[in-house]
Protein backbone atom coordinates (compact mmCIF):
# COMPACT_ATOMS: atom_id res chain seq x y z
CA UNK A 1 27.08 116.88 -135.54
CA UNK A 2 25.91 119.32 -138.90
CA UNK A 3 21.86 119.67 -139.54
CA UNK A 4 20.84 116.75 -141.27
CA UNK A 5 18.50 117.13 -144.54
CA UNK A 6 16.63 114.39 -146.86
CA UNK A 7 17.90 114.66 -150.02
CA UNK A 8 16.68 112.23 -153.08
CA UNK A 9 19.37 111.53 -155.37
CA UNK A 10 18.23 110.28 -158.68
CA UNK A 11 20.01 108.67 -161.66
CA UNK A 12 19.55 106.29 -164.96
CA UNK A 13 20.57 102.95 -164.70
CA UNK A 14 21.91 100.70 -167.70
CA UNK A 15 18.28 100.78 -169.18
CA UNK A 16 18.00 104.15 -169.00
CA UNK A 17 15.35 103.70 -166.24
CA UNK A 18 14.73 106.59 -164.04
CA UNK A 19 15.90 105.33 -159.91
CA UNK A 20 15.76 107.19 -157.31
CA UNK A 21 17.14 107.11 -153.46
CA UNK A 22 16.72 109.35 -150.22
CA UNK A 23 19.61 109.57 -148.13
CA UNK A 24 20.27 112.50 -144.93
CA UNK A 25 23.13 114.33 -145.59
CA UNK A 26 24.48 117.45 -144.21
CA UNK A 27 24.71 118.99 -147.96
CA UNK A 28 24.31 117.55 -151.95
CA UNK A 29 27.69 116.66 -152.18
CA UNK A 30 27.36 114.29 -148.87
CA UNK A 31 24.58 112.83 -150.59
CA UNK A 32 26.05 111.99 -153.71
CA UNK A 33 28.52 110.32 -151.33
CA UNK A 34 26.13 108.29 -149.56
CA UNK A 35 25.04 107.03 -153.00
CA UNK A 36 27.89 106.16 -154.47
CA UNK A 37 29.03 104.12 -151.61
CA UNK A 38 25.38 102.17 -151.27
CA UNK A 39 25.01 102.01 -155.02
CA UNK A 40 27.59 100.30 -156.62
CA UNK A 41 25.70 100.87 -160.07
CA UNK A 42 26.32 104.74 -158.89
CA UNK A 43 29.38 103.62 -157.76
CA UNK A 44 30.68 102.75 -161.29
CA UNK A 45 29.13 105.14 -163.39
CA UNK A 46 28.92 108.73 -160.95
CA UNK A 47 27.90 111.02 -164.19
CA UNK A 48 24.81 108.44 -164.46
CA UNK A 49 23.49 110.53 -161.43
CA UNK A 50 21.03 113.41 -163.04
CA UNK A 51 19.42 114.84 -159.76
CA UNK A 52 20.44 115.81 -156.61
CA UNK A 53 17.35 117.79 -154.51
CA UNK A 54 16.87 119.02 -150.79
CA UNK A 55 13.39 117.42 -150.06
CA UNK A 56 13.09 119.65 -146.32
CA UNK A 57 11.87 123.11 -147.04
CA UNK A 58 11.72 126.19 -144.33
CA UNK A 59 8.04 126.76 -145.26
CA UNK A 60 7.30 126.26 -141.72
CA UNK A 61 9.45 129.68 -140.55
CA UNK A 62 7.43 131.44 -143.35
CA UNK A 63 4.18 131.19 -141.88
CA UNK A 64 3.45 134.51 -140.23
């Protein structure tokens, strides 16, 4: 099984209003996946989707 990450995946529904979603995915593309098949606005409309961001950073194996 691939390294899971949280990724939010935001878009603009029919009003324009800003949405977003969190979904673990192995990489963006998964993601956008994931939303499109639990969305059906996202479903319908993929280019609606303006956002796709990694929410788990490696700040931890920074830290001398």
């Amino acid at each position: 099984m691939s390294d899971q990450k949280r990724y939010t995946v935001r878009y603009r529904d029919a009003n324009s209003q800003q949405i977003e979603s969190c979904y673990y995915a192995g990489d963006a593309f998964e993601a956008r996946v994931l939303a499109m098949e639990a969305v059906p606005y996202i479903r319908n409309h993929p280019h609606a989707i303006d956002l796709i961001r990694c929410e788990d950073s490696n700040t931890d194996a920074m830290v001398a």
